[in-house]
Protein backbone atom coordinates (compact mmCIF):
# COMPACT_ATOMS: atom_id res chain seq x y z
CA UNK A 1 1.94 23.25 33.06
CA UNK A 2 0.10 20.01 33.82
CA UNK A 3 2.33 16.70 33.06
CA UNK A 4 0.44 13.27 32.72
CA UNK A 5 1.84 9.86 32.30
CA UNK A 6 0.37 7.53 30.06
CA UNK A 7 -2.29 5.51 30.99
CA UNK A 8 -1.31 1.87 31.90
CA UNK A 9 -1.68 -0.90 29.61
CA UNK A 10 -4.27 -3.83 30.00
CA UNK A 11 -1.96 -6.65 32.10
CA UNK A 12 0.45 -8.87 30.43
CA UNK A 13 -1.23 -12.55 30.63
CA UNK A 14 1.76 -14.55 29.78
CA UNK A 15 -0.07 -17.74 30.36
CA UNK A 16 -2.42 -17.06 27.54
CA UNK A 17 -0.22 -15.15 25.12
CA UNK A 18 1.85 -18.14 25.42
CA UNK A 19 -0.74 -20.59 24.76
CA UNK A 20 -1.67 -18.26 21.78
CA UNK A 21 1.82 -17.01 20.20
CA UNK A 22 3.56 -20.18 21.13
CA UNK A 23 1.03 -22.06 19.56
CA UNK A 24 1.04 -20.65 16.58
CA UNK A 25 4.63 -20.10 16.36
CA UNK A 26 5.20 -23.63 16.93
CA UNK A 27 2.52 -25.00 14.54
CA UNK A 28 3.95 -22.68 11.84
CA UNK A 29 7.76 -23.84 12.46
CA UNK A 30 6.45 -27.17 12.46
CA UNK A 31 4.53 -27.27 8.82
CA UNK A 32 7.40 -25.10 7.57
CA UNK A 33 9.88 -27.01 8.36
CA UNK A 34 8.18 -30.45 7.63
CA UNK A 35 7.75 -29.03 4.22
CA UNK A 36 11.21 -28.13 3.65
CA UNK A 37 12.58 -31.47 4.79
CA UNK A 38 9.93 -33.41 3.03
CA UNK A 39 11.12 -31.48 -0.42
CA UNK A 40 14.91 -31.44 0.86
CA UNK A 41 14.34 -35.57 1.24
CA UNK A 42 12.08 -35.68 -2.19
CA UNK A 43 15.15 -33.70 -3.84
CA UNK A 44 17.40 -35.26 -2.44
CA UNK A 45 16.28 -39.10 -3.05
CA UNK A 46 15.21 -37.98 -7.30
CA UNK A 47 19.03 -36.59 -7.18
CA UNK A 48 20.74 -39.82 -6.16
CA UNK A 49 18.64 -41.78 -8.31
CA UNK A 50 19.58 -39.54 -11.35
CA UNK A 51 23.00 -39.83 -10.29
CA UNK A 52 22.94 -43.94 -10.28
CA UNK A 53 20.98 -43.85 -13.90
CA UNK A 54 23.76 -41.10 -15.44
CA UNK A 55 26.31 -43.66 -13.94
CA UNK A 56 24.90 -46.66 -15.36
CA UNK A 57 24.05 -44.98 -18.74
CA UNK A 58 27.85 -43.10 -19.33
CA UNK A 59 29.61 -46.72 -17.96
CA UNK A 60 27.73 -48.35 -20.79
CA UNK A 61 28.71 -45.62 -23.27
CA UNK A 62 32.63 -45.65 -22.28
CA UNK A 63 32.54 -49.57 -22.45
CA UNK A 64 30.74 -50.29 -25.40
CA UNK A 65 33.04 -47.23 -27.20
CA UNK A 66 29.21 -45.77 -28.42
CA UNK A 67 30.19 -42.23 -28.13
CA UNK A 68 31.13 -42.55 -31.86
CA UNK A 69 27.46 -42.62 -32.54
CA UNK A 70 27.25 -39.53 -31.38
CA UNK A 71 30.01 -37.54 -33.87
CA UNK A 72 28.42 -39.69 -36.99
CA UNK A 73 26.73 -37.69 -39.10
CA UNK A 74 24.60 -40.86 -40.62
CA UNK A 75 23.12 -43.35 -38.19
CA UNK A 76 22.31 -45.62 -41.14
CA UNK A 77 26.27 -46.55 -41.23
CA UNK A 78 26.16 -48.90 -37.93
CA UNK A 79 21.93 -49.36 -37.76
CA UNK A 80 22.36 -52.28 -35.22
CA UNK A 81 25.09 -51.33 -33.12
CA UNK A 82 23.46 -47.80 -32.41
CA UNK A 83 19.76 -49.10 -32.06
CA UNK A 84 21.22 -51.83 -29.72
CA UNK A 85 22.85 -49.00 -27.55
CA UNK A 86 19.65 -47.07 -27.23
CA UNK A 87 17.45 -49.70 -27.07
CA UNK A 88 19.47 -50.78 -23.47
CA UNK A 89 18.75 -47.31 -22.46
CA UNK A 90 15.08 -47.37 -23.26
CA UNK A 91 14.53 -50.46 -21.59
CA UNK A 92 16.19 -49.85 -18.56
CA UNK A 93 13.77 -50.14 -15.56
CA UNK A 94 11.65 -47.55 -14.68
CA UNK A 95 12.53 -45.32 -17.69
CA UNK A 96 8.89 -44.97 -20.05
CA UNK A 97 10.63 -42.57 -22.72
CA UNK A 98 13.96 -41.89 -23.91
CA UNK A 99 15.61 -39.06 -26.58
CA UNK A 100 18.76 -39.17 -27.50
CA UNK A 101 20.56 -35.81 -28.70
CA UNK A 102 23.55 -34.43 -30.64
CA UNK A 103 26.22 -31.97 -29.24
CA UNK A 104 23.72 -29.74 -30.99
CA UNK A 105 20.89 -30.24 -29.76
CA UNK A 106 19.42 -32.43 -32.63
CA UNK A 107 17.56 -35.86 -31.40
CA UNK A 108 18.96 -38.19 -33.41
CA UNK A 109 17.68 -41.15 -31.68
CA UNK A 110 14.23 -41.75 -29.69
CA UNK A 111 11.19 -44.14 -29.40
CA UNK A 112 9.20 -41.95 -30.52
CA UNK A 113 10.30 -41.74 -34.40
CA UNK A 114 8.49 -38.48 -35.28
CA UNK A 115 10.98 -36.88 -32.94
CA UNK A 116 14.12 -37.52 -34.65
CA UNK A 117 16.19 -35.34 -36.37
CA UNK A 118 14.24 -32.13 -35.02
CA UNK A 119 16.02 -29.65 -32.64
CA UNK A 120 14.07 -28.68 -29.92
CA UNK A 121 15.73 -24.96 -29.12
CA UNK A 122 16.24 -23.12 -26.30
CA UNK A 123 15.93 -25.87 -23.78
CA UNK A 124 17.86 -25.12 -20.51
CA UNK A 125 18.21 -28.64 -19.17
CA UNK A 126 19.24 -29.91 -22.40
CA UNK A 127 21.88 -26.82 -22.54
CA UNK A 128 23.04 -27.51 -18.62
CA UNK A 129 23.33 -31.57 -20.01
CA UNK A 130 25.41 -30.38 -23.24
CA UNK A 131 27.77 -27.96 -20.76
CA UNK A 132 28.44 -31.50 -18.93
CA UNK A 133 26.29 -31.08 -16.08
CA UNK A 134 23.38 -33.51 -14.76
CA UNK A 135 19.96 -31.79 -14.93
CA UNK A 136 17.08 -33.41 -12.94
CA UNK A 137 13.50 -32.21 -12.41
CA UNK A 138 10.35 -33.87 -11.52
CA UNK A 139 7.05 -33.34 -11.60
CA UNK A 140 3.00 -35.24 -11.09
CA UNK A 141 1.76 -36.37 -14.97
CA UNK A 142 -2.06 -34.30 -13.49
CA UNK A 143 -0.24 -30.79 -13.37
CA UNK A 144 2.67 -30.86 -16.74
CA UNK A 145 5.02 -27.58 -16.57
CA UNK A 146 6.11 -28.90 -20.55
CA UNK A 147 3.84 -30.52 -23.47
CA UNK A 148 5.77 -34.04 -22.93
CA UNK A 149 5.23 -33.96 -19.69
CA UNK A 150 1.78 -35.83 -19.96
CA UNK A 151 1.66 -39.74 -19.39
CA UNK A 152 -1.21 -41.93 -18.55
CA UNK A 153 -3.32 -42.33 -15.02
CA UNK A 154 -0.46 -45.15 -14.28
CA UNK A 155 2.09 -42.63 -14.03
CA UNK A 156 2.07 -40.73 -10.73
CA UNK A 157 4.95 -39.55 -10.44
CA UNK A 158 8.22 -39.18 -12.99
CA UNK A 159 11.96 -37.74 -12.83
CA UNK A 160 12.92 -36.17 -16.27
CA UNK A 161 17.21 -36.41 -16.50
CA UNK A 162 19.64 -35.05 -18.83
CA UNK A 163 22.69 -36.77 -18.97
CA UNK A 164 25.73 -35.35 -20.74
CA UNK A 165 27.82 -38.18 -22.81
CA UNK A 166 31.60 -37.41 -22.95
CA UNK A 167 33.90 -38.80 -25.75
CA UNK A 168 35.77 -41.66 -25.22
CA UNK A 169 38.41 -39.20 -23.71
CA UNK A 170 36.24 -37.76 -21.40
CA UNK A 171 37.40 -33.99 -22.29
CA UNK A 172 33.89 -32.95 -24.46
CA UNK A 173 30.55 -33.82 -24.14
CA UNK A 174 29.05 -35.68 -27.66
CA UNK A 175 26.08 -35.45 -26.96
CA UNK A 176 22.92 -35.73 -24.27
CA UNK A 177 20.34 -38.58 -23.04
CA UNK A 178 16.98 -37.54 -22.14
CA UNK A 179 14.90 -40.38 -19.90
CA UNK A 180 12.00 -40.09 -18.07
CA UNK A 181 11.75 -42.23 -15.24
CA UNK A 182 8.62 -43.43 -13.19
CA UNK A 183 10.51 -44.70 -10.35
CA UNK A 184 7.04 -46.08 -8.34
CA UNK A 185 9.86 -47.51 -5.81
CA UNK A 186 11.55 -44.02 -5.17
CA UNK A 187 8.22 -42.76 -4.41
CA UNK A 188 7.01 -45.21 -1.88
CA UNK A 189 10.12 -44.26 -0.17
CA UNK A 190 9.48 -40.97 -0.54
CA UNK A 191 6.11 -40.63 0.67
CA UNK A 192 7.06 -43.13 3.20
CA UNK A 193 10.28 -40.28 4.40
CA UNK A 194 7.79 -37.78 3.99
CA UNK A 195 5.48 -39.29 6.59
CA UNK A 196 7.78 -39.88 8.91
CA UNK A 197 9.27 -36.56 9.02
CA UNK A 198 6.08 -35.09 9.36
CA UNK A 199 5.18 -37.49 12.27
CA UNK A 200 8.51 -36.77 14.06
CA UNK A 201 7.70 -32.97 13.73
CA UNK A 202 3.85 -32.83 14.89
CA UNK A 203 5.08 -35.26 17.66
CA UNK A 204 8.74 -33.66 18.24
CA UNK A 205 6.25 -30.07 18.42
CA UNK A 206 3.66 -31.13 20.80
CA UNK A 207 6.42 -32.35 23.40
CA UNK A 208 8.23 -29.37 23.15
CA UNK A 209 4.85 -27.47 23.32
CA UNK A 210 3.69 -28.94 26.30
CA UNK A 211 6.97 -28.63 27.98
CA UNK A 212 7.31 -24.86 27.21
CA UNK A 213 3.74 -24.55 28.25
CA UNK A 214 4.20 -26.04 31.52
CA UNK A 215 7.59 -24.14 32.18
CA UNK A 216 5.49 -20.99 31.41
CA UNK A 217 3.05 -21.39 33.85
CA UNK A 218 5.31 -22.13 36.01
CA UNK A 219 7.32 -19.05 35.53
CA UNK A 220 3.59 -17.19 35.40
CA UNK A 221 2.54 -18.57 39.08
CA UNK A 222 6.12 -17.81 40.25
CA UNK A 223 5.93 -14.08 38.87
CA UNK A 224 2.23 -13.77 40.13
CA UNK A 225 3.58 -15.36 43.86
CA UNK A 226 6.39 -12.88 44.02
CA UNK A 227 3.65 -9.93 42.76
CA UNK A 228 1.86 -10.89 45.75
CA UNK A 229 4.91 -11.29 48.25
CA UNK A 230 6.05 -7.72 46.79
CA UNK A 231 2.44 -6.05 47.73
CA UNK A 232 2.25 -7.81 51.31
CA UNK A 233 5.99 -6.25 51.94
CA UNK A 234 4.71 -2.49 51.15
CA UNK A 235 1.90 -2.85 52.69
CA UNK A 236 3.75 -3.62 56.05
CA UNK A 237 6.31 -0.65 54.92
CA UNK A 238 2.62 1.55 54.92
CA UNK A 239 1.83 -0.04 58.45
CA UNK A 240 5.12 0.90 59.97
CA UNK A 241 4.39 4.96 58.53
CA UNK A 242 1.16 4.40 60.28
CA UNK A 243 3.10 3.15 63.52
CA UNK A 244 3.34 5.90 65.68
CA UNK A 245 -0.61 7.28 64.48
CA UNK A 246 -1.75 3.55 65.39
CA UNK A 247 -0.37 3.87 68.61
CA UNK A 248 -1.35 7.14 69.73
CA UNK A 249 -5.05 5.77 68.87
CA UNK A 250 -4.33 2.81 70.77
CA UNK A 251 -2.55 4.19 73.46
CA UNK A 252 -5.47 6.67 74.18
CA UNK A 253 -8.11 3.60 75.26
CA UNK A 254 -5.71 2.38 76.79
CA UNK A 255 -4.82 5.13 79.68
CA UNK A 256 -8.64 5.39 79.49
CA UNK A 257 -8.85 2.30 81.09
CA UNK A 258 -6.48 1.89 83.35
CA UNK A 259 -7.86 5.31 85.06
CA UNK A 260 -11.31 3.81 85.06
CA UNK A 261 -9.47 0.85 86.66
CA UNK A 262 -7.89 2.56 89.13
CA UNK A 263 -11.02 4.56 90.34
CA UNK A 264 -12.97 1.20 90.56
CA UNK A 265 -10.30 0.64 92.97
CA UNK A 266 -11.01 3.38 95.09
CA UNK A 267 -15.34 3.48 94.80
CA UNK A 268 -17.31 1.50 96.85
CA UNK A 269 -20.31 2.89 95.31
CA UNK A 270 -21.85 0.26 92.91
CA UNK A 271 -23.48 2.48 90.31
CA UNK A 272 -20.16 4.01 90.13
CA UNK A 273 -18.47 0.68 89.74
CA UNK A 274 -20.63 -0.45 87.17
CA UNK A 275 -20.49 2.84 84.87
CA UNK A 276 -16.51 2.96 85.14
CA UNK A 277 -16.35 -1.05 83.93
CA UNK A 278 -18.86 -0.31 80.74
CA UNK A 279 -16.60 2.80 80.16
CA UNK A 280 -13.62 -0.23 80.38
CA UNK A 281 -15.90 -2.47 78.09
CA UNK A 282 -16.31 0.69 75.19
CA UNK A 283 -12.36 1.86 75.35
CA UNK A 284 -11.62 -2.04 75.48
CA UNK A 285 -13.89 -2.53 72.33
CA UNK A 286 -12.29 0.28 70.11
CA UNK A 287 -8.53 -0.48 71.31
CA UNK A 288 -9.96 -4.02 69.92
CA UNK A 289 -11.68 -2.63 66.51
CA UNK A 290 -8.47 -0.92 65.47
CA UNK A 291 -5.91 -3.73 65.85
CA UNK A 292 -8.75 -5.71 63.82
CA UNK A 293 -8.80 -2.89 61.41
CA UNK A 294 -4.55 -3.06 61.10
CA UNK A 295 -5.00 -6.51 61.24
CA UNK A 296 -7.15 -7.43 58.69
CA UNK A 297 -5.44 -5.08 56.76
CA UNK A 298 -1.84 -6.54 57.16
CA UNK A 299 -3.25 -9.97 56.69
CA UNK A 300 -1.29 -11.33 53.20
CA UNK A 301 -4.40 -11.84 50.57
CA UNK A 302 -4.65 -15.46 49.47
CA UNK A 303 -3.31 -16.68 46.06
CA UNK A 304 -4.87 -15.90 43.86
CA UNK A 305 -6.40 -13.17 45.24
CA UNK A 306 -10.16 -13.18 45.86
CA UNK A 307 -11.71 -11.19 43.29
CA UNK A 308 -15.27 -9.90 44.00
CA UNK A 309 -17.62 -7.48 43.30
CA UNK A 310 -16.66 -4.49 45.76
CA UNK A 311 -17.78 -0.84 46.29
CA UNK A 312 -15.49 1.86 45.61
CA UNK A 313 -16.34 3.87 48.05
CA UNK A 314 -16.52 1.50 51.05
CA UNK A 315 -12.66 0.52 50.15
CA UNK A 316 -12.30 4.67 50.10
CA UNK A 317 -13.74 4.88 53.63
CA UNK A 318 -11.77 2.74 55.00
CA UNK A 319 -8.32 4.03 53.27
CA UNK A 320 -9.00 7.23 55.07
CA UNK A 321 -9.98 5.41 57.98
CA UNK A 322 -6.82 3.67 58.04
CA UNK A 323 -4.49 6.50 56.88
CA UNK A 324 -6.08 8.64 59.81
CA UNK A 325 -4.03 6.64 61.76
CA UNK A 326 -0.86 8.29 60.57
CA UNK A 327 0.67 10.69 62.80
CA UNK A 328 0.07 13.85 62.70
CA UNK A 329 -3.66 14.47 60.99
CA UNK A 330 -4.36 17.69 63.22
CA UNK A 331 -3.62 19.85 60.86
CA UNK A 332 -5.10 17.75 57.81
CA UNK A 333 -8.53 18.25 56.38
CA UNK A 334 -10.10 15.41 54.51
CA UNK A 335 -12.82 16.64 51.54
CA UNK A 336 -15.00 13.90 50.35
CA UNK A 337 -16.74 13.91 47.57
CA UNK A 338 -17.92 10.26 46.44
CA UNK A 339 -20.96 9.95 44.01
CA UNK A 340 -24.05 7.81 45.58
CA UNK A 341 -24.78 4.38 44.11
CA UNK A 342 -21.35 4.13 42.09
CA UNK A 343 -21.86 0.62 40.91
CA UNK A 344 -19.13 -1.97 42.10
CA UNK A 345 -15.91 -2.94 40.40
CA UNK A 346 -14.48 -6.63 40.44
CA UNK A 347 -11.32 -6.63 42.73
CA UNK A 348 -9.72 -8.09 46.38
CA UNK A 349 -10.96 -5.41 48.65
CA UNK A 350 -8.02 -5.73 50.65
CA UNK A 351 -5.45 -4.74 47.35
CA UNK A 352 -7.91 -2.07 46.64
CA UNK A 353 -7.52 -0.62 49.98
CA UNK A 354 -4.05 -0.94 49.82
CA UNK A 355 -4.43 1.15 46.67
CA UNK A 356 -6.06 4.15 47.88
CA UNK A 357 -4.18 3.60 51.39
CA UNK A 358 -0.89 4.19 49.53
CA UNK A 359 -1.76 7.15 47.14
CA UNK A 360 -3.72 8.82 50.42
CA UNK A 361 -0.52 8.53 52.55
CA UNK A 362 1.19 9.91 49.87
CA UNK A 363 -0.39 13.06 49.52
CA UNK A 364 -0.79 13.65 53.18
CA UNK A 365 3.56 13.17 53.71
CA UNK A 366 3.87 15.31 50.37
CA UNK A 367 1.74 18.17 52.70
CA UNK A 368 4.24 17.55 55.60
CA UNK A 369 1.16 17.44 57.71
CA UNK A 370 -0.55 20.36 56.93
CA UNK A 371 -3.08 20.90 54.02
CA UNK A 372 -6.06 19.86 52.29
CA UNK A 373 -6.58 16.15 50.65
CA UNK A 374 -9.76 16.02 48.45
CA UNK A 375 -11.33 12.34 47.41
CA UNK A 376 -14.13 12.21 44.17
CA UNK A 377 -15.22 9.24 42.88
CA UNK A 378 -17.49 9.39 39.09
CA UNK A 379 -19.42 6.97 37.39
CA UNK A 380 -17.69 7.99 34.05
CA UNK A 381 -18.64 6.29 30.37
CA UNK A 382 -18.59 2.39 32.49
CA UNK A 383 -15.66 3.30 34.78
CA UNK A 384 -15.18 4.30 38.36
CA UNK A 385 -12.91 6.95 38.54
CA UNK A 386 -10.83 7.97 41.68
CA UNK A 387 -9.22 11.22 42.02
CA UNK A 388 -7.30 12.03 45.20
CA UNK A 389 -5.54 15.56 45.25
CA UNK A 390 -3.00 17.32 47.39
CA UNK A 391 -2.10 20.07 48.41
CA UNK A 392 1.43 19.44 48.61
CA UNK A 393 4.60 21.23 47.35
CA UNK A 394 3.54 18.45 43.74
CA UNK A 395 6.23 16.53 41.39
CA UNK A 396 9.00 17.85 39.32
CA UNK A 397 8.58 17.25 35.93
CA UNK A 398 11.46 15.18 35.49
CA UNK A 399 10.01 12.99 37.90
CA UNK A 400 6.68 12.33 36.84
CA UNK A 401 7.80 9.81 34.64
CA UNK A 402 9.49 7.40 36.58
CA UNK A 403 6.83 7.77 39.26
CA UNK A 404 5.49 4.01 39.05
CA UNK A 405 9.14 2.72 38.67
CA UNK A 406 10.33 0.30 41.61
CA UNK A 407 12.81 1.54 43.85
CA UNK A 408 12.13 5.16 42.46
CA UNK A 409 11.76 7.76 45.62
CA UNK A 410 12.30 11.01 46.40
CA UNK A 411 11.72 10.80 50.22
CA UNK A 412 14.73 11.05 52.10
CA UNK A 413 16.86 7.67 52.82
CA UNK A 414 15.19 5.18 54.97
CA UNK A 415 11.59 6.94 54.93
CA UNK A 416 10.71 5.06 51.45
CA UNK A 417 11.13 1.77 49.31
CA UNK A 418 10.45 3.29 46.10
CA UNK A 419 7.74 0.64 45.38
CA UNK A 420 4.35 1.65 46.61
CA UNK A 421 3.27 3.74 43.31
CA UNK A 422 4.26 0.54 41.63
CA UNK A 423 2.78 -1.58 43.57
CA UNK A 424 -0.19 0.59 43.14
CA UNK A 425 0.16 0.46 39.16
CA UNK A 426 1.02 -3.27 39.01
CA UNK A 427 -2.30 -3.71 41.52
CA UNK A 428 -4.58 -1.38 39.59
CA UNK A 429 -3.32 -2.73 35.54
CA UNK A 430 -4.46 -6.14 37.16
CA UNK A 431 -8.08 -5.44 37.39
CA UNK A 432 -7.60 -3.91 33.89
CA UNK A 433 -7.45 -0.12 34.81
CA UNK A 434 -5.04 2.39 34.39
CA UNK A 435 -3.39 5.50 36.77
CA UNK A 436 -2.35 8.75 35.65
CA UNK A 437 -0.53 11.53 37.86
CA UNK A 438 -0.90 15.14 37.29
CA UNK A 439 1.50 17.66 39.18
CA UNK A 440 2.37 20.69 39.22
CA UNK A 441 5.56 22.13 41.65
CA UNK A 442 4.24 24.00 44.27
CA UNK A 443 0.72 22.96 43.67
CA UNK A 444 0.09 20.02 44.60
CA UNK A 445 -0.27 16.78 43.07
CA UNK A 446 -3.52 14.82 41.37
CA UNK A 447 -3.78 11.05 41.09
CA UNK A 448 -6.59 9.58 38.80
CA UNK A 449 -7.41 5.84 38.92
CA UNK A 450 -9.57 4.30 36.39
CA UNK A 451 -10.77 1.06 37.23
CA UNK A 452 -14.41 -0.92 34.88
CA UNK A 453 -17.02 -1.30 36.61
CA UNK A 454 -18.20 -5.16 37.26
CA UNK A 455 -18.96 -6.50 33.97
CA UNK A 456 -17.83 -3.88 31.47
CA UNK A 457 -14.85 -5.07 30.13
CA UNK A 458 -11.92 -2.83 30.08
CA UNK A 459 -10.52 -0.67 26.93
């Protein structure tokens, strides 16, 4: 049964998911929290203001004894004393309206005279105020949440406070105040506090922005230099397989021309002479083109690596080209099968090569030298596909799936790293394509790279 691994993912740009997702998530941390600490301040400031008004309000109750006022059922007894009380209250600064209620509920005093003596019911500020707690709430005159909560175009801004008034014992509350205040002083300081806290955010978030976005890119050009260090060590690990193939080719010139050499030695006749040194020249020139060929090959690509429009089957050619050179290939057929005018992909030819070097050395050690390796390349729906095939003795199944993990090898102790397939997925996801294995034990083995062809952009 045929096993596939999942195609690979487009690569992780950390760079620009940063940019994005750190962005965002830094923006949205930043209005949240200038929000909350702009109300938390607003709160905060109203409560400590209520908190000074209930004090100055209850001191002038306990010291002027007017908490009897409150357990009288007939304000007309003591007219004065009580409107002199409430009048202090109602001209306090800042405070536009005042009510004044029984333990009841009842208003039994406010500056608005069509107010008294009704019992405005259920009211839970009032009822927190009567319990003997402070109530405070505030609100813009433009958007009421009550009826009374409408004042002129002068009035921006108000706190409404309930303040419980205790007996002259202080064990149970008498009765409540009501004021609304339009404390224009409290809210320069507020918007003032508000300002600042959003300055110090948008400015505290931009530095810490900026310094997250440079550590990322660090840590992304670090990450993409060690990418690149990690592919330049395999592919010396792939020259040293080739080793003893590279020198056999090498080697072969090379006792070529040291016999032409040594018959030079020995002619006298010049047309002889001159044939055996162009026969020295040709063996001279291919020893040459194949340490060029390793060469080039071994060379570390630049950083970042050139990308450019290349042709899939050129960088084919010469990964059998190069993996002829391992030893032995007597017994190995090559089948080619590469479709004409296959339009380029964008890539470094060099990390290409090193693609198609790896996966082709591969299947030939997974024949033990002996068997059949077949290469296809398809146009297919915008994407060049690559299929090499083995012949080999193929993958367990157990196996398949950690293929493309580093360090992961099945090859005996010191004949593998365990990270060429990953190099080879790390190399291909880069340029946007994907690799998929199919296997079957005792079958042989199938490796499909997908890569987009220049300007389609990858799904």
């Amino acid at each position: 049964m045929l096993a596939k691994l999942e195609e690979a993912e487009k690569p992780f740009n950390l760079v620009r998911w940063f940019a994005i997702l750190g962005g965002l998530s830094i923006v949205a941390i930043t209005i949240i929290a200038s929000l909350l600490l702009s109300r938390f301040l607003s709160r905060n400031m109203v409560l400590r203001d209520a908190i000074v008004t209930m004090g100055f309000i209850q001191s002038i109750a306990q010291s002027e004894n007017t908490t009897r006022y409150f357990q009288i059922n007939d304000i007309e007894e003591e007219p004065e004393a009580f409107e002199d009380f409430f009048h202090k209250i109602a001209t306090m600064p800042e405070v536009s309206r005042a009510i004044i209620y029984d333990r009841e509920g009842t208003v039994i005093w406010s500056d608005n005279p069509a107010l008294i003596r009704h019992r405005f019911m259920p009211n839970p500020e009032l009822e927190l105020a009567l319990s003997g707690e402070l109530s405070v709430s505030s609100g813009k005159s433009g958007k009421p949440q009550k009826a009374e909560h409408v004042f002129g175009p002068n009035v921006p801004f108000f706190a409404e406070i309930y303040i419980p008034i205790w007996d002259s014992s202080g064990k149970e509350v008498v009765g409540a105040v009501e004021v609304y205040k339009v404390p224009l002083t409290l809210l320069r300081a507020i918007k003032e506090g508000t300002r600042l806290v959003w300055i110090g955010s948008v400015i505290g978030s931009f530095f810490l922005y900026t310094t997250l976005f440079w550590i990322v890119g660090r840590a992304g050009k670090t990450i993409l230099m060690q990418q690149e260090e990690k592919i330049q060590a395999e592919k010396l690990v792939g020259i040293g397989v080739m080793a003893a193939g590279i020198a056999h080719e090498v080697n072969n010139p090379l006792a070529a021309m040291l016999g032409k050499a040594e018959m030079i030695l020995e002619e006298e006749d010049s047309v002889r002479i001159h044939k055996y040194a162009n026969d020295i020249i040709r063996f001279a020139k291919k020893a040459s083109k194949i340490v060029k060929e390793i060469t080039l090959y071994s060379r570390p690509s630049s950083r970042p690596s050139t990308v450019m429009k290349t042709s899939i089957n050129d960088r084919l050619k010469k990964a059998i080209k190069l993996a002829d050179y391992t030893d032995p290939l007597i017994h190995i057929e090559f089948v080619k099968d590469l479709e004409e005018l296959l339009p380029p992909v964008n890539g470094s030819k060099v990390e290409l090569e090193q693609v198609f070097v790896n996966l082709i050395t591969n299947a030939i050690q997974a024949m033990k030298g002996r068997g059949r390796v077949m290469v296809k390349s398809r146009n297919e729906d915008g994407f060049a596909v690559v299929t090499i095939q083995d012949t080999g003795s193929g993958i367990k199944k157990e196996h398949i799936k950690q293929l493309f993990t580093p360090f992961f090898t099945t090859k005996d102790p010191g004949e593998g790293t365990g990270l060429g397939l990953n190099i080879v997925h790390t190399i291909v996801a880069k340029y946007g394509g994907s690799i998929r294995v199919e296997s079957e034990e005792g079958k042989g083995s199938t490796f499909i790279v997908k890569l987009p062809l220049a300007g389609n952009k990858a799904k």
